[in-house]
PDB file of N, CA and C in Angstrom:
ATOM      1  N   UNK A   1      18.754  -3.464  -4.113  1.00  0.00           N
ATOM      2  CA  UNK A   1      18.329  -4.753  -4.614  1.00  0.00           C
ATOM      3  C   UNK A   1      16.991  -4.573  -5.335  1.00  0.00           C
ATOM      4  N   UNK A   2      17.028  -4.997  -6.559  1.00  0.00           N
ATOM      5  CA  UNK A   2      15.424  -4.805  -7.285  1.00  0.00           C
ATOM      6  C   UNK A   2      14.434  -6.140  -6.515  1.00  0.00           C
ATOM      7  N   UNK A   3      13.397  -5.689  -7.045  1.00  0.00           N
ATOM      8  CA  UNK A   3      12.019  -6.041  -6.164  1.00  0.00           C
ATOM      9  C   UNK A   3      12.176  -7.971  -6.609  1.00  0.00           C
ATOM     10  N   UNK A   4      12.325  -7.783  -7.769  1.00  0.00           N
ATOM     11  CA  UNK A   4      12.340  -8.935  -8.905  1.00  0.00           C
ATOM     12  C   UNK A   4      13.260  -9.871  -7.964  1.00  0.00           C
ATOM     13  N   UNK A   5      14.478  -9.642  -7.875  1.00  0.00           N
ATOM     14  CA  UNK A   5      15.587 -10.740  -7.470  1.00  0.00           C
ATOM     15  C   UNK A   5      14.871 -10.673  -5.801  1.00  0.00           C
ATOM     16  N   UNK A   6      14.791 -10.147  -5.088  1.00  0.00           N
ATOM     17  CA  UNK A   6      14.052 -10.251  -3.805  1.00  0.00           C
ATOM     18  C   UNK A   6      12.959 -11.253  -3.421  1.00  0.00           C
ATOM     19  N   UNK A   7      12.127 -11.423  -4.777  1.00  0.00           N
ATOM     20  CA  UNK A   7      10.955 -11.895  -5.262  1.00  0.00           C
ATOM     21  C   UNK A   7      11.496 -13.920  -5.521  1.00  0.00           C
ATOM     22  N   UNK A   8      12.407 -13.411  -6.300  1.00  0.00           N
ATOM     23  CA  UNK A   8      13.161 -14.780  -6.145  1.00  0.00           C
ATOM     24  C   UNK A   8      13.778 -15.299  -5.061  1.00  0.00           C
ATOM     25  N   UNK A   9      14.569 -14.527  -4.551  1.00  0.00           N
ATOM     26  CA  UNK A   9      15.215 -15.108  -3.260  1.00  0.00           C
ATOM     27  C   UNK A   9      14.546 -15.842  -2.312  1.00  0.00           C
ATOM     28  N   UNK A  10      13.081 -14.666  -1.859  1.00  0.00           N
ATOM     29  CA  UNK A  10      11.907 -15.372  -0.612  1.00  0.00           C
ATOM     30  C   UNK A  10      11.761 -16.946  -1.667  1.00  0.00           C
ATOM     31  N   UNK A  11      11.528 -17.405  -2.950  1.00  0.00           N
ATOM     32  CA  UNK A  11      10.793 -18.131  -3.443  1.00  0.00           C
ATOM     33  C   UNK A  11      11.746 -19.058  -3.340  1.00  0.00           C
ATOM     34  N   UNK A  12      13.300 -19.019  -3.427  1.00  0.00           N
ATOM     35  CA  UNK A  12      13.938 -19.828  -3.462  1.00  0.00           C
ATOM     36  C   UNK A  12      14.211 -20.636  -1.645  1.00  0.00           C
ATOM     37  N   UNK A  13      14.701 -19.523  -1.226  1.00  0.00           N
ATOM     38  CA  UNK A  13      14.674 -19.856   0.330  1.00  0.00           C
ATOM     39  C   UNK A  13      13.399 -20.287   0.922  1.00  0.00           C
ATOM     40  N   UNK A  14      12.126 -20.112   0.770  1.00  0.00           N
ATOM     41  CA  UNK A  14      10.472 -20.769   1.043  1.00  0.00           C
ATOM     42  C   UNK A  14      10.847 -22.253   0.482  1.00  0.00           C
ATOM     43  N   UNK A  15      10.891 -22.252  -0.720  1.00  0.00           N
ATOM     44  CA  UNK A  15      11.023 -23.629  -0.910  1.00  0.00           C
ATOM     45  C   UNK A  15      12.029 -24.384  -0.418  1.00  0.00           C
ATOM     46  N   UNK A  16      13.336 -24.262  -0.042  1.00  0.00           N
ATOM     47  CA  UNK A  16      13.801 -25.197   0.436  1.00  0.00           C
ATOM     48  C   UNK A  16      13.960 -25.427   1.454  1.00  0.00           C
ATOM     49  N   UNK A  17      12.727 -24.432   2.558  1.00  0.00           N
ATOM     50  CA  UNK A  17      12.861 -25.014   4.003  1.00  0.00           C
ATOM     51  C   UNK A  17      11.439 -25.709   3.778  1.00  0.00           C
ATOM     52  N   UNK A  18      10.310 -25.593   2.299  1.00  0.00           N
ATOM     53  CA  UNK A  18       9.760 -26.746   2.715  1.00  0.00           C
ATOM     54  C   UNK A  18      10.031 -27.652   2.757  1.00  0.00           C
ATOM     55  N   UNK A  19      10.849 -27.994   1.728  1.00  0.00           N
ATOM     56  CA  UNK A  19      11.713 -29.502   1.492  1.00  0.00           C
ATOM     57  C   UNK A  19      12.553 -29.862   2.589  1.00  0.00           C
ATOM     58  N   UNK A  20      12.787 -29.014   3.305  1.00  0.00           N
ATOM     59  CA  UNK A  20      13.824 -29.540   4.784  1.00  0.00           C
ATOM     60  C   UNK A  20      13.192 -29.835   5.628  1.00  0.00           C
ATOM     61  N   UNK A  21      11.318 -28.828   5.708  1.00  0.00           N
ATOM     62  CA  UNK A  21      10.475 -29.645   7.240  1.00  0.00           C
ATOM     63  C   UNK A  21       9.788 -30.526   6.409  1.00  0.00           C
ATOM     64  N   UNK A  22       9.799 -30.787   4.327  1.00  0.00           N
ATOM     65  CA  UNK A  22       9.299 -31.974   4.809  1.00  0.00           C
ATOM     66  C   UNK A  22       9.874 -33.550   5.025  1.00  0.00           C
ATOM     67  N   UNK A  23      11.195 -33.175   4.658  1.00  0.00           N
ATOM     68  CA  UNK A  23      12.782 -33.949   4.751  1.00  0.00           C
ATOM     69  C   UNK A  23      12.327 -34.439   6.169  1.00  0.00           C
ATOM     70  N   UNK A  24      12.576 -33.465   7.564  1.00  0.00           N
ATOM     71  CA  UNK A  24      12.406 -33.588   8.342  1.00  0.00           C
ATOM     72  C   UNK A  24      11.456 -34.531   8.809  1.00  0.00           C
ATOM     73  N   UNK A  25      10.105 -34.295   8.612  1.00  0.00           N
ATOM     74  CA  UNK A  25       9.391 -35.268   9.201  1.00  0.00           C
ATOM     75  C   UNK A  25       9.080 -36.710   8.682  1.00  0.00           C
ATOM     76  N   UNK A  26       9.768 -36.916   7.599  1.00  0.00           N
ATOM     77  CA  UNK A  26       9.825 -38.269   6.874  1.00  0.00           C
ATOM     78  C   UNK A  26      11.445 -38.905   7.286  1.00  0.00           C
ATOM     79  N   UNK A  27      11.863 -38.396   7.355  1.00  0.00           N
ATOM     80  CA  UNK A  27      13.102 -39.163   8.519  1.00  0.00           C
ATOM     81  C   UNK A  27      12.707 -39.250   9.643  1.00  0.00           C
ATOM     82  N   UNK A  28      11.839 -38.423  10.708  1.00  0.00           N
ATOM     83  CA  UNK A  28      11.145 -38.996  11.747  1.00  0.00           C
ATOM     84  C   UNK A  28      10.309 -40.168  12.126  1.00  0.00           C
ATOM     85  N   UNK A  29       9.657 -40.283  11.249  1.00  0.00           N
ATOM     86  CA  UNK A  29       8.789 -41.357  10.501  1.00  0.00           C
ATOM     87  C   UNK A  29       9.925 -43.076  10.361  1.00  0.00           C
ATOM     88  N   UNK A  30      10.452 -42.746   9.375  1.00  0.00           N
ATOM     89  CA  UNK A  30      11.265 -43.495   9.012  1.00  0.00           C
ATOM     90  C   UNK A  30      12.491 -44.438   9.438  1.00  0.00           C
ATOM     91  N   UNK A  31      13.698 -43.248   9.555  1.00  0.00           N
ATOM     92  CA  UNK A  31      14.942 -43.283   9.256  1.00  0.00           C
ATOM     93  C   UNK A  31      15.446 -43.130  10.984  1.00  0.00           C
ATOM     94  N   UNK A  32      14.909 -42.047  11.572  1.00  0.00           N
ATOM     95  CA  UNK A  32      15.293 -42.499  13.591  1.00  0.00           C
ATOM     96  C   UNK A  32      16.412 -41.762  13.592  1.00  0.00           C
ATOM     97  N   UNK A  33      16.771 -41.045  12.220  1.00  0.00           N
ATOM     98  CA  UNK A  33      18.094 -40.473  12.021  1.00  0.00           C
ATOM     99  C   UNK A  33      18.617 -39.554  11.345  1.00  0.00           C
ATOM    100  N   UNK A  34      19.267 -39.100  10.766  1.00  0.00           N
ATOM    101  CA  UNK A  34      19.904 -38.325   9.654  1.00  0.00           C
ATOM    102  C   UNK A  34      18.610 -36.988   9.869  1.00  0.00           C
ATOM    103  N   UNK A  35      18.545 -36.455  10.826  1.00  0.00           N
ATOM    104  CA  UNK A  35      17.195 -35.684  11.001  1.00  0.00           C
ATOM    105  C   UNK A  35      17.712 -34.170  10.480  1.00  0.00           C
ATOM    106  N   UNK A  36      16.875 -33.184   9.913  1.00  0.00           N
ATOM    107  CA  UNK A  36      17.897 -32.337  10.294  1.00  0.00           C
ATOM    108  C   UNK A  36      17.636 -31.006  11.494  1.00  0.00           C
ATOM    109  N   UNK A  37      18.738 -30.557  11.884  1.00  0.00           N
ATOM    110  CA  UNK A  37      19.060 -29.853  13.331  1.00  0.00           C
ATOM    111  C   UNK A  37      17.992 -28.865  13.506  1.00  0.00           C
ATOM    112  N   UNK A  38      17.198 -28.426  14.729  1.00  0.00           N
ATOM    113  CA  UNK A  38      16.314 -27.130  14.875  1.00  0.00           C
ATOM    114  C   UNK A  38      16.926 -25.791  14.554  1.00  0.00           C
ATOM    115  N   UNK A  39      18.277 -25.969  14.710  1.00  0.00           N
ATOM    116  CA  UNK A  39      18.962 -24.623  14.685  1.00  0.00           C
ATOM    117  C   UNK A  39      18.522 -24.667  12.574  1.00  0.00           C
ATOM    118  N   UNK A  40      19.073 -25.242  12.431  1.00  0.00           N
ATOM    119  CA  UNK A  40      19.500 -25.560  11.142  1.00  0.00           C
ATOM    120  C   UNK A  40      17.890 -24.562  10.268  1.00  0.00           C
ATOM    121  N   UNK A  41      17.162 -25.677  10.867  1.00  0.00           N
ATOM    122  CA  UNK A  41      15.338 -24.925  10.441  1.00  0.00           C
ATOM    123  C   UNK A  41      14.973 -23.757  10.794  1.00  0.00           C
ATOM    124  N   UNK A  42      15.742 -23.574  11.847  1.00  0.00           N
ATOM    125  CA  UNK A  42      15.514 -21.694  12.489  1.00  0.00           C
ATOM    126  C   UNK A  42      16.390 -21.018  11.561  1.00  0.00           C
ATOM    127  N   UNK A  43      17.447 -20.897  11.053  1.00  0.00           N
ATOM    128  CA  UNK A  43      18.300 -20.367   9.999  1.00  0.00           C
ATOM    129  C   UNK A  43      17.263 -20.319   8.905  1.00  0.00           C
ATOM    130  N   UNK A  44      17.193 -21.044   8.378  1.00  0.00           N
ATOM    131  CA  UNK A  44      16.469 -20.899   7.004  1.00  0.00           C
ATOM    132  C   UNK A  44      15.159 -20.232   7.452  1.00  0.00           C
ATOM    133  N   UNK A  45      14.383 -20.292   8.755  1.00  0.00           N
ATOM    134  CA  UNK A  45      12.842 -19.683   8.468  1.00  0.00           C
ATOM    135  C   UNK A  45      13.406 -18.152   8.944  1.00  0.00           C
ATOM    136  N   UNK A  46      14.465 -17.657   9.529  1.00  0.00           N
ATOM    137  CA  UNK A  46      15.301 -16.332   9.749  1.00  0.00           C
ATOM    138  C   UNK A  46      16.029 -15.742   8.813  1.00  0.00           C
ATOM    139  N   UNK A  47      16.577 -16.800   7.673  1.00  0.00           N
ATOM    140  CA  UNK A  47      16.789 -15.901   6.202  1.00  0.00           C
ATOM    141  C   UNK A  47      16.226 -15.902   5.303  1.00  0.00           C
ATOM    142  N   UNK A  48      14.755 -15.933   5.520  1.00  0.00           N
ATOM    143  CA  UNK A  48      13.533 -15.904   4.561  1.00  0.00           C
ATOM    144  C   UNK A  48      12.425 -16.892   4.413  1.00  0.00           C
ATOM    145  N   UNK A  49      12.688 -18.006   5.243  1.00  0.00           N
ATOM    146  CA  UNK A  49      11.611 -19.068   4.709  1.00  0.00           C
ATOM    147  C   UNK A  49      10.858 -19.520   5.911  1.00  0.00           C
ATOM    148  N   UNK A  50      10.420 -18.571   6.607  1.00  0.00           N
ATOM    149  CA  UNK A  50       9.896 -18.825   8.238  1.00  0.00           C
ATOM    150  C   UNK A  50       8.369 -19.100   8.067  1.00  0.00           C
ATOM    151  N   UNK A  51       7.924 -18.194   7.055  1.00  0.00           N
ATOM    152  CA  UNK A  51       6.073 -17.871   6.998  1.00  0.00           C
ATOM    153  C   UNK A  51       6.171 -19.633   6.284  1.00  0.00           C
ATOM    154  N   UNK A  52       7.057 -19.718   5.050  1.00  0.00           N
ATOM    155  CA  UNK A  52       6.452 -20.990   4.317  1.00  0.00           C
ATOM    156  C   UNK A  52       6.449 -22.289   5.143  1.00  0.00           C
ATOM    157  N   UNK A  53       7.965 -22.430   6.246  1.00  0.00           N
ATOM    158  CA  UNK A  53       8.080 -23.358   6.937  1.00  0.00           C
ATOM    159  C   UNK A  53       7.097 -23.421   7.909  1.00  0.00           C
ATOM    160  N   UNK A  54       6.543 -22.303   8.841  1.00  0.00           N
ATOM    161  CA  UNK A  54       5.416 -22.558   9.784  1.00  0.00           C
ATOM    162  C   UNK A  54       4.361 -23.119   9.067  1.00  0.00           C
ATOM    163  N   UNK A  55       3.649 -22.360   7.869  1.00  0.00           N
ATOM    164  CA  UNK A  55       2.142 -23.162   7.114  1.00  0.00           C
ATOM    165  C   UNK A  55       2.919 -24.488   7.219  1.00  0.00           C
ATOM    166  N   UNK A  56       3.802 -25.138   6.490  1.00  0.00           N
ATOM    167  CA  UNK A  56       4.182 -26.471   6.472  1.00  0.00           C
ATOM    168  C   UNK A  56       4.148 -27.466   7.808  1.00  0.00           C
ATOM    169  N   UNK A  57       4.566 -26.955   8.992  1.00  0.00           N
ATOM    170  CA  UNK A  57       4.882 -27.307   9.885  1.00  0.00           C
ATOM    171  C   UNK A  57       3.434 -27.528  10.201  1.00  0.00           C
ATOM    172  N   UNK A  58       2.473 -26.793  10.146  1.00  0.00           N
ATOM    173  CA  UNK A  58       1.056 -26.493  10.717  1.00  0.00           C
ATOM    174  C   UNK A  58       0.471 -27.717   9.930  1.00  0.00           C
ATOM    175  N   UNK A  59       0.166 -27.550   8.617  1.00  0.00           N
ATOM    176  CA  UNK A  59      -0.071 -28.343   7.723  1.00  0.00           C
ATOM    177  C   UNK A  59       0.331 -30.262   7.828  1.00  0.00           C
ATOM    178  N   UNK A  60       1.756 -30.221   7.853  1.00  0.00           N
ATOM    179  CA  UNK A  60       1.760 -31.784   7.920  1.00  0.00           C
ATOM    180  C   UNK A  60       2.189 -31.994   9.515  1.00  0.00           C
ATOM    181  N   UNK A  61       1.475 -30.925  10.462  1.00  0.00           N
ATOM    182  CA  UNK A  61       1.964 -32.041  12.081  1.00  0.00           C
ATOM    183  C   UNK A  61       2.904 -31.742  12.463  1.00  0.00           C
ATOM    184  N   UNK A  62       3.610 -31.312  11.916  1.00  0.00           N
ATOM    185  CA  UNK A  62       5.610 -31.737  12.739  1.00  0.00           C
ATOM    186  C   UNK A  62       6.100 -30.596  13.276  1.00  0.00           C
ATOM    187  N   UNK A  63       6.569 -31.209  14.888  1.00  0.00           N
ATOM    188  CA  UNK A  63       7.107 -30.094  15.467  1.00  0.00           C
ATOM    189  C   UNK A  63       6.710 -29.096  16.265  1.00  0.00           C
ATOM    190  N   UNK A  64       5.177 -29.474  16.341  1.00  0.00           N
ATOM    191  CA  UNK A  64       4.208 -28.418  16.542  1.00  0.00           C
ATOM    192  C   UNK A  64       4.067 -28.155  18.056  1.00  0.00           C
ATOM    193  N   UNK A  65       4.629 -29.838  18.874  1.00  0.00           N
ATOM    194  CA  UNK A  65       4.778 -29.342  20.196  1.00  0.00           C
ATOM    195  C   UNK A  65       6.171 -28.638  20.656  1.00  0.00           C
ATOM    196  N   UNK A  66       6.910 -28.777  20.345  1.00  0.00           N
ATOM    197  CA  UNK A  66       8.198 -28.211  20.169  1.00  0.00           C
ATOM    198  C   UNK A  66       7.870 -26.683  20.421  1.00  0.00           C
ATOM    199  N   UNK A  67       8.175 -26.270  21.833  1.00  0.00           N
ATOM    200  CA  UNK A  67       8.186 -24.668  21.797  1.00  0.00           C
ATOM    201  C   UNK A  67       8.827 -23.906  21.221  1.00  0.00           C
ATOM    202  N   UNK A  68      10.270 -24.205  21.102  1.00  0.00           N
ATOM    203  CA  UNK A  68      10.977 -23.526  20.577  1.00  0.00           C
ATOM    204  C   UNK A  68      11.024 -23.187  19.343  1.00  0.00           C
ATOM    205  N   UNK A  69      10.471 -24.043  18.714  1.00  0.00           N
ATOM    206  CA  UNK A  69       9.761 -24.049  17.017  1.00  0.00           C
ATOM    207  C   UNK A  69       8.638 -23.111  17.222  1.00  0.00           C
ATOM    208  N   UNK A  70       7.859 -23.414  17.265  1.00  0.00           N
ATOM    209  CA  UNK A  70       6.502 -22.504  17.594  1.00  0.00           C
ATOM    210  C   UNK A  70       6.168 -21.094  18.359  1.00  0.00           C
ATOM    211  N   UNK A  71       7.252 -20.938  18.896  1.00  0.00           N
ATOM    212  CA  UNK A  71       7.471 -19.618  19.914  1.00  0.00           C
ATOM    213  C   UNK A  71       8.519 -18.744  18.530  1.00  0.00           C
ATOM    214  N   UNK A  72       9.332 -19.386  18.349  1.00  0.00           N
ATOM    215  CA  UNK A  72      10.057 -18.899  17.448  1.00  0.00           C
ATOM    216  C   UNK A  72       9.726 -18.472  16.199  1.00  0.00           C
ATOM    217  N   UNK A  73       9.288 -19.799  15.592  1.00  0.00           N
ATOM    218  CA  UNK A  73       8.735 -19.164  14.162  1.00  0.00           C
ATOM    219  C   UNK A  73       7.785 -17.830  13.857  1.00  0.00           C
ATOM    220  N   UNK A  74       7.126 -17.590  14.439  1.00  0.00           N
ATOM    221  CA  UNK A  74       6.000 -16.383  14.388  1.00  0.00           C
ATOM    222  C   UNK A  74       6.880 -15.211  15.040  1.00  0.00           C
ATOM    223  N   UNK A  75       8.074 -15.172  15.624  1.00  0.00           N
ATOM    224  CA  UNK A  75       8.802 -14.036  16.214  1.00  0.00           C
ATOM    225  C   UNK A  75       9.408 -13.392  14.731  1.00  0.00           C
ATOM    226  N   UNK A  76      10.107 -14.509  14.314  1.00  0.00           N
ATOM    227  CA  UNK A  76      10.675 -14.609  13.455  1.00  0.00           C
ATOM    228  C   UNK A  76      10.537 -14.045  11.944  1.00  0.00           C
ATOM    229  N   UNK A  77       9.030 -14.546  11.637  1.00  0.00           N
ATOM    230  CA  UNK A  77       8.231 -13.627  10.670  1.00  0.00           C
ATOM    231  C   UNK A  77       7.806 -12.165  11.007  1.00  0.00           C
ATOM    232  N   UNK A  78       7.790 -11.978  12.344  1.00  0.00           N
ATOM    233  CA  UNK A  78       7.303 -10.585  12.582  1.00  0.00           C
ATOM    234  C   UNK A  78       8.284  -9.773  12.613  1.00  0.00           C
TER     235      UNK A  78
END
């Protein structure tokens, strides 16, 4: 795999688990519903978008007591 498409992939997968924790916490807020699943957010920060989703997570609040989020995510990047 060249460096280039690799380069894209992290950028593509980073961004759309920001858009999912920040999906996430504006349906929390909101909606009481349509949330989406922890597994779901552990997938995406495990096929590349873990470092962008934790800053996010850190950043806007959400989730942060949630062990399993927080125990996980940093395993996950390492």
């Amino acid at each position: 795999m060249k460096v280039e498409t690799l380069i894209i992939y992290i950028l593509i997968i980073s961004i759309i688990s920001i858009l999912l924790t920040i999906y996430d916490k504006i349906a929390s807020k909101k909606f009481k519903r349509n949330r989406i699943r922890e597994n779901v957010l552990l997938f995406f920060a495990f096929i590349g978008g873990g470092l962008s989703m934790y800053i996010t997570m850190r950043l806007i609040k959400h989730k942060t007591r949630h062990k399993k989020i927080m125990i996980s995510l940093p395993i996950i990047i390492i």
